[in-house]
Protein backbone atom coordinates (compact mmCIF):
# COMPACT_ATOMS: atom_id res chain seq x y z
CA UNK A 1 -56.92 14.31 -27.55
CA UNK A 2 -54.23 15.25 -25.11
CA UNK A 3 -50.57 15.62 -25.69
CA UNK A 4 -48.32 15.21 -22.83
CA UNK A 5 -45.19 17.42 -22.94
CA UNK A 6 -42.01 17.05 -20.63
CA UNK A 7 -41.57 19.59 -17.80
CA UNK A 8 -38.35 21.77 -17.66
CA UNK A 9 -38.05 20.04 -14.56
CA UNK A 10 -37.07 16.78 -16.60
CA UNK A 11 -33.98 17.87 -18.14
CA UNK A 12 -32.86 19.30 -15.65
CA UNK A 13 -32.86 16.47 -13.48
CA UNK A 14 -30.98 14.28 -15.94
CA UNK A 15 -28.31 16.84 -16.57
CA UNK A 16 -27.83 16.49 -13.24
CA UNK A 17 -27.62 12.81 -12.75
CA UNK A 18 -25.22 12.59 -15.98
CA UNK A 19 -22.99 14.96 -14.24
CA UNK A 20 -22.96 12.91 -10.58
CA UNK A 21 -22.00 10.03 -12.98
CA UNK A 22 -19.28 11.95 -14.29
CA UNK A 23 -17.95 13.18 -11.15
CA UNK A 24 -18.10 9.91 -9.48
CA UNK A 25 -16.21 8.03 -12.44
CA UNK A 26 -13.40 11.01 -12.65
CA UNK A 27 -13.57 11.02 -8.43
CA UNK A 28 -12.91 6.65 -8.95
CA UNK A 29 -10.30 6.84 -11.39
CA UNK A 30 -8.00 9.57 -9.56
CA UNK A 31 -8.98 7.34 -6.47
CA UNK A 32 -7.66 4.05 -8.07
CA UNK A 33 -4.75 5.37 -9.74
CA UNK A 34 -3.61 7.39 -6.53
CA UNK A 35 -4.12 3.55 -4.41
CA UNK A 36 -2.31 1.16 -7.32
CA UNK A 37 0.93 3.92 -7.31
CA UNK A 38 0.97 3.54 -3.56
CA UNK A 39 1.36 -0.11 -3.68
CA UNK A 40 3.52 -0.08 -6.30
CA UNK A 41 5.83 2.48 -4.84
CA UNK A 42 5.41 0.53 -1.31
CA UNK A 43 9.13 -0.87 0.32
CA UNK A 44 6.76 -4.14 0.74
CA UNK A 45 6.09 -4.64 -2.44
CA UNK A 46 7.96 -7.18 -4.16
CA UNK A 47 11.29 -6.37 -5.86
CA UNK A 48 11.40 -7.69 -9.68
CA UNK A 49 13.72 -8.18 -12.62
CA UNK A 50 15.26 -9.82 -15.34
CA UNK A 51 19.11 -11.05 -14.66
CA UNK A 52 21.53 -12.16 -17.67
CA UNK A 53 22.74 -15.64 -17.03
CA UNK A 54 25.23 -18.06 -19.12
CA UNK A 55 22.97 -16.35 -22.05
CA UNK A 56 19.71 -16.90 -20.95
CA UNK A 57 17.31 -14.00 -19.37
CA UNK A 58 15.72 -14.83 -16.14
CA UNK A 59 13.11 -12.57 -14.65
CA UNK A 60 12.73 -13.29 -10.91
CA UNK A 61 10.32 -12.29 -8.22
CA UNK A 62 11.34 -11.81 -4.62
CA UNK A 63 8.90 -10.77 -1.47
CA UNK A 64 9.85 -8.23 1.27
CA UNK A 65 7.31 -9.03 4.02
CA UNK A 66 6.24 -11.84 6.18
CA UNK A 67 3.32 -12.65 7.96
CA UNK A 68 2.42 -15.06 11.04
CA UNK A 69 4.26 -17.97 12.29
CA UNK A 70 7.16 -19.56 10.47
CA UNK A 71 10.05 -18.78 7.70
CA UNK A 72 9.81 -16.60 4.83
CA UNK A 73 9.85 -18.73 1.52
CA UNK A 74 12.44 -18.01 -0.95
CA UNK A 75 11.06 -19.34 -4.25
CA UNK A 76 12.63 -18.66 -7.88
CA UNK A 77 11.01 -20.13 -11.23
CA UNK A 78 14.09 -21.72 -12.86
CA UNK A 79 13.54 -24.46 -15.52
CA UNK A 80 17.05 -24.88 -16.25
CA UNK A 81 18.04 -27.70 -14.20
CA UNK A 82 21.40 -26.69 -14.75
CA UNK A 83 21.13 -23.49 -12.58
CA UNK A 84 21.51 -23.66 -8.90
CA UNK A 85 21.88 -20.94 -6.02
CA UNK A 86 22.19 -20.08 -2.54
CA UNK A 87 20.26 -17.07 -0.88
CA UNK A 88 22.57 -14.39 1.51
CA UNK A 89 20.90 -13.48 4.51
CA UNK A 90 21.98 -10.67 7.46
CA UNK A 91 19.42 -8.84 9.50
CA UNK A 92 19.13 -4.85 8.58
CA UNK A 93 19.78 -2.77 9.56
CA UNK A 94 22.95 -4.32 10.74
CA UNK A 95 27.00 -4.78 10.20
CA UNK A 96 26.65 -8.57 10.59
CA UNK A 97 28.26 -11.10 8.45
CA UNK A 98 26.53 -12.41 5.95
CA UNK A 99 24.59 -15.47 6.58
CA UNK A 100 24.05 -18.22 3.39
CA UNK A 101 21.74 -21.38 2.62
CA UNK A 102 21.67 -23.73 -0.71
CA UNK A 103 18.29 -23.08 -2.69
CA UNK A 104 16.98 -26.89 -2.96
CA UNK A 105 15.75 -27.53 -6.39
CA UNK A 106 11.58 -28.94 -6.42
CA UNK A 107 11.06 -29.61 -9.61
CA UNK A 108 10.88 -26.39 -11.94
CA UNK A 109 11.81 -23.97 -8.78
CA UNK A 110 14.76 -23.61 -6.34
CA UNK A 111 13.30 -22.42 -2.65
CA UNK A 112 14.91 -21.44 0.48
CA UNK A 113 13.73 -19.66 3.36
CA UNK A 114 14.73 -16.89 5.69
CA UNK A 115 14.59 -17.75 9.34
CA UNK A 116 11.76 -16.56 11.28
CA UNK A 117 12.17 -12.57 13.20
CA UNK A 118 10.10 -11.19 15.75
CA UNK A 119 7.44 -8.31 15.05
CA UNK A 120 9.00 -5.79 12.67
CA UNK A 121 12.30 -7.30 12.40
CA UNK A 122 13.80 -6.94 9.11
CA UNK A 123 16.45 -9.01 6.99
CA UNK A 124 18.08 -7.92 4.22
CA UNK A 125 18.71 -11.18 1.74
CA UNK A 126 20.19 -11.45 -2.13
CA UNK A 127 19.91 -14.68 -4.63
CA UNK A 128 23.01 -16.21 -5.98
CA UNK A 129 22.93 -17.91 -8.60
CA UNK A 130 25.42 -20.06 -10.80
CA UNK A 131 25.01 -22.18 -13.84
CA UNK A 132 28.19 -24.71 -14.50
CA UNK A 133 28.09 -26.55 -18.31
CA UNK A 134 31.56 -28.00 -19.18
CA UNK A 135 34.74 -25.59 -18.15
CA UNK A 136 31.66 -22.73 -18.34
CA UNK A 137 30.88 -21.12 -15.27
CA UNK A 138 28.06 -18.25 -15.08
CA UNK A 139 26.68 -16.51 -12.17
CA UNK A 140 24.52 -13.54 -11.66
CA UNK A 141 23.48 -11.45 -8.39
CA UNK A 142 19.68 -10.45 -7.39
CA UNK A 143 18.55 -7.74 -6.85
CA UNK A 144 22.15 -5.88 -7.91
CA UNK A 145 21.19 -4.16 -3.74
CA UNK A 146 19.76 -6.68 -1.41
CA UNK A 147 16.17 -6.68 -0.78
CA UNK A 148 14.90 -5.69 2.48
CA UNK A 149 12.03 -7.56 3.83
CA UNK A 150 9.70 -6.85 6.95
CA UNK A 151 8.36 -9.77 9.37
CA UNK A 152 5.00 -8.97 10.79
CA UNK A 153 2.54 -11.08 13.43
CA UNK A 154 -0.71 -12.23 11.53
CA UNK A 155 -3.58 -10.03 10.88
CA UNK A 156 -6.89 -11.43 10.12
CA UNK A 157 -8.85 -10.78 7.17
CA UNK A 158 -12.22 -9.71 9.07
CA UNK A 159 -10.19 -6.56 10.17
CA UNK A 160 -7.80 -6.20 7.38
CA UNK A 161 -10.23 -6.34 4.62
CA UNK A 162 -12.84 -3.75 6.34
CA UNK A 163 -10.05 -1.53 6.95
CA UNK A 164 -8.89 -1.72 3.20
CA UNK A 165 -12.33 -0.58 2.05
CA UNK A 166 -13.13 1.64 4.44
CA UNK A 167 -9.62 3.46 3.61
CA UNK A 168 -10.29 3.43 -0.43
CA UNK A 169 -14.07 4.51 0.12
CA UNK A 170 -12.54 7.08 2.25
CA UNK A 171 -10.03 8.81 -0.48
CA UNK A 172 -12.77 7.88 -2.87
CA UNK A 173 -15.73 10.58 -0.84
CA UNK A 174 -13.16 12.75 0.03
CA UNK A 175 -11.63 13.24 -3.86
CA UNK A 176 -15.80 13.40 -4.75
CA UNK A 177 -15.86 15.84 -1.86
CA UNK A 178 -13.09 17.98 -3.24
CA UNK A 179 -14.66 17.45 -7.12
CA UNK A 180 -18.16 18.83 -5.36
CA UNK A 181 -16.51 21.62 -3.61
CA UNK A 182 -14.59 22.50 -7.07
CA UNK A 183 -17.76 23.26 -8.68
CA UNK A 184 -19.63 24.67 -5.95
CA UNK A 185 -22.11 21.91 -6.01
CA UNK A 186 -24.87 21.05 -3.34
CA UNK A 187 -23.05 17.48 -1.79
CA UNK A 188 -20.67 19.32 -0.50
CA UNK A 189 -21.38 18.91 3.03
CA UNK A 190 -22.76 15.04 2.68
CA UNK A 191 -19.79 14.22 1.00
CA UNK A 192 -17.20 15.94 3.20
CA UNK A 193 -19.18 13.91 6.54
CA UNK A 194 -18.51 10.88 4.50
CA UNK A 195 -14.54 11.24 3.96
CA UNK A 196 -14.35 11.59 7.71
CA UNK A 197 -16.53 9.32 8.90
CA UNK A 198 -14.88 6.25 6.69
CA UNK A 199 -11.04 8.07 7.11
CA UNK A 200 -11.58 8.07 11.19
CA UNK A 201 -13.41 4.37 11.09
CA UNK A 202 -10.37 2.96 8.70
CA UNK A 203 -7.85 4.81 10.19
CA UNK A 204 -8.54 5.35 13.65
CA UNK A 205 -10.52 2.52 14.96
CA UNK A 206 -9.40 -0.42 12.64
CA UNK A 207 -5.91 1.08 11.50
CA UNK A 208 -4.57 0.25 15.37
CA UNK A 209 -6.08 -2.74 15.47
CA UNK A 210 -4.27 -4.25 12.78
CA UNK A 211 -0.65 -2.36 14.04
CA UNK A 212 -1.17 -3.95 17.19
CA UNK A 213 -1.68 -7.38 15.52
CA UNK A 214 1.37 -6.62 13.06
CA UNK A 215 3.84 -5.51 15.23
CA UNK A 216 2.38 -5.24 19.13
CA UNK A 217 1.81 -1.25 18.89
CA UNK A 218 -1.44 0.61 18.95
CA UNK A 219 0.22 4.01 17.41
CA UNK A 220 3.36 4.30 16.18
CA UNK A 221 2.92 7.68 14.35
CA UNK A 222 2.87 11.14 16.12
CA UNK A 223 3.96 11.70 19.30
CA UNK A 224 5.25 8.34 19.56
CA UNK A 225 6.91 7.46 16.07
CA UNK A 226 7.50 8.47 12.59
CA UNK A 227 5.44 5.92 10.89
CA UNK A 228 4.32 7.32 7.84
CA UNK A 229 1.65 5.15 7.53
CA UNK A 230 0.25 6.43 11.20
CA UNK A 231 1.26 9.87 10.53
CA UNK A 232 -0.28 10.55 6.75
CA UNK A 233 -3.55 9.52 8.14
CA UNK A 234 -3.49 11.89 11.25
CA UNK A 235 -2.73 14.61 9.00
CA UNK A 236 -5.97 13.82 6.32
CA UNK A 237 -8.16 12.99 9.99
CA UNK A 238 -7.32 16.94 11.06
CA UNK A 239 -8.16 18.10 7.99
CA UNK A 240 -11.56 16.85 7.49
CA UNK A 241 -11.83 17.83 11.28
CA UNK A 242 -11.57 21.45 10.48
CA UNK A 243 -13.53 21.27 7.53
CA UNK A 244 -16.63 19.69 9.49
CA UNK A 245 -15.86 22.02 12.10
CA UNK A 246 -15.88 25.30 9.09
CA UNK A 247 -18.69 23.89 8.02
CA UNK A 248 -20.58 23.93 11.14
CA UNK A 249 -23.13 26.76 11.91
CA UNK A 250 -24.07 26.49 8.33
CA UNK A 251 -20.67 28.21 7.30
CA UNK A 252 -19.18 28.07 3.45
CA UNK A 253 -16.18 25.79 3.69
CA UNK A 254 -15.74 25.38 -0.14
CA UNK A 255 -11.92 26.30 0.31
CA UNK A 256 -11.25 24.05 3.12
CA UNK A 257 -12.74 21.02 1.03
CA UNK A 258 -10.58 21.51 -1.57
CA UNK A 259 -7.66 21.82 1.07
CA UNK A 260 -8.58 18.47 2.97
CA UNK A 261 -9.50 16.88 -0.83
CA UNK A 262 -5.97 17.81 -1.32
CA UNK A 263 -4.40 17.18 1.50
CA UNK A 264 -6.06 13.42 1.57
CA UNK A 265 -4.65 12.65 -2.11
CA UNK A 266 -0.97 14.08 -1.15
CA UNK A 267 -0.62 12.02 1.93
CA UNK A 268 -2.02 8.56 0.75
CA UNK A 269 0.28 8.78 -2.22
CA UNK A 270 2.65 8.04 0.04
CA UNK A 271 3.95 4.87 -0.47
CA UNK A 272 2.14 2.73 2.21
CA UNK A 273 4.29 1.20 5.12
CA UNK A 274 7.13 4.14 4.53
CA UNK A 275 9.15 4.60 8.04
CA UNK A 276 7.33 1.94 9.28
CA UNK A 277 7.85 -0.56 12.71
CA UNK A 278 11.40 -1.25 12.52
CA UNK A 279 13.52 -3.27 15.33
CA UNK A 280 16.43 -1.55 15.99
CA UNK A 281 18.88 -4.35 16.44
CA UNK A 282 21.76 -2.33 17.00
């Protein structure tokens, strides 16, 4: 009777695949947590928070960007039938007077809009609102400073959505990259071709794509702007540029994939859309 026994060989190889596991779910997390802080810390994200009013506390929600044809909507949750409000409008950044419309009350919610702007034309708007029982009159301001919102052209979702995970899978291999390179591991190069190859496709063939349909510029970063947006991913695209080229001729680049892994996680925590198009009205 034989007895089969396992080969060193076998261990080994699972050790190994445990530990691309591990580096892949450490490389995911630091990716995701590095992409949600960017979008919360975005100027397009939406501005929210609770105002004090006749008593009551009334968290609100307010956009600050457009896109396509047509008005911004101006929509606030507000059961209280008793509460009504007008939103202030002026474009930014501006000295013009202050522009205001009644919110119209449909049903449980009070809308508005703000009028239509070309291409990267931004308004700066605030939410009055007042609630009147008896001789008792209330009002409250939102936000306390006036929101800032961005108009943009529309941008389809066949390039937009390619271009949003080709950017994520692209900080995702390059933080694995810089992870490999960390521990002197054998990916290294693989993984490094992979952060530029997805960076320079997301960033460089679709990125302008969707600028042009946003705002009617290819490239509004360096030499031609100080979009940070344009200009954070120039700076990652060199870096994985020199690394590829360090690593060519079968060089060691170990330090320059940790610098580019580094580089790439600095620059895309950047809030996205920072310095971006802006009309100057003025």
């Amino acid at each position: 009777m034989t007895q089969t026994t396992a080969t060193p060989a076998q261990p080994v190889q699972r050790r190994g695949s445990r530990r691309t596991l591990v580096l892949w779910g450490i490389a995911l997390t630091i990716t995701l947590v590095s992409a949600v802080y960017q979008r919360l810390t975005g100027p397009t994200y939406p501005v929210r928070g609770t105002v004090t009013l006749a008593g009551q506390d009334l968290r609100l929600r307010l956009t600050r960007t457009h896109g396509g044809p047509g008005d911004q909507p101006v929509v606030l949750t507000m059961p209280d039938t008793a509460i009504t409000g007008q939103v202030a409008w002026r474009r930014y950044p501006t000295n013009d007077e202050w522009r205001t419309q009644d919110l119209v009350r449909n049903g449980d919610r009070l809308e508005g809009v703000l009028p239509h702007q070309p291409p990267a034309g931004k308004l700066e708007y605030q939410v009055r609102l007042t609630r009147v029982e008896g001789a008792m009159r209330d009002t409250a301001l939102f936000p306390p400073r006036p929101a800032i919102t961005r108009f943009k052209g529309d941008v389809a979702a066949t390039v937009l959505i390619p271009h949003v995970l080709a950017m994520f899978l692209g900080m995702l291999w390059s933080t694995r990259a810089g992870l490999e390179a960390l521990l002197n591991g054998r990916s290294q190069r693989a993984l490094a071709w992979g952060a530029l190859l997805l960076l320079a496709f997301g960033g460089f063939v679709l990125g302008p794509v969707i600028q042009q349909m946003a705002f009617g510029d290819w490239w509004t970063g360096f030499p031609f702007g100080y979009d940070l947006t344009d200009n954070k991913t120039l700076i990652a695209g060199a870096a994985w540029v020199w690394t590829i080229w360090r690593l060519s001729g079968q060089k060691s680049a170990r330090v320059s994939i940790l610098i580019a892994a580094l580089i790439t996680l600095v620059v895309f925590a950047i809030p996205h859309s920072t310095w971006g198009s802006e009309i100057k009205w003025e």
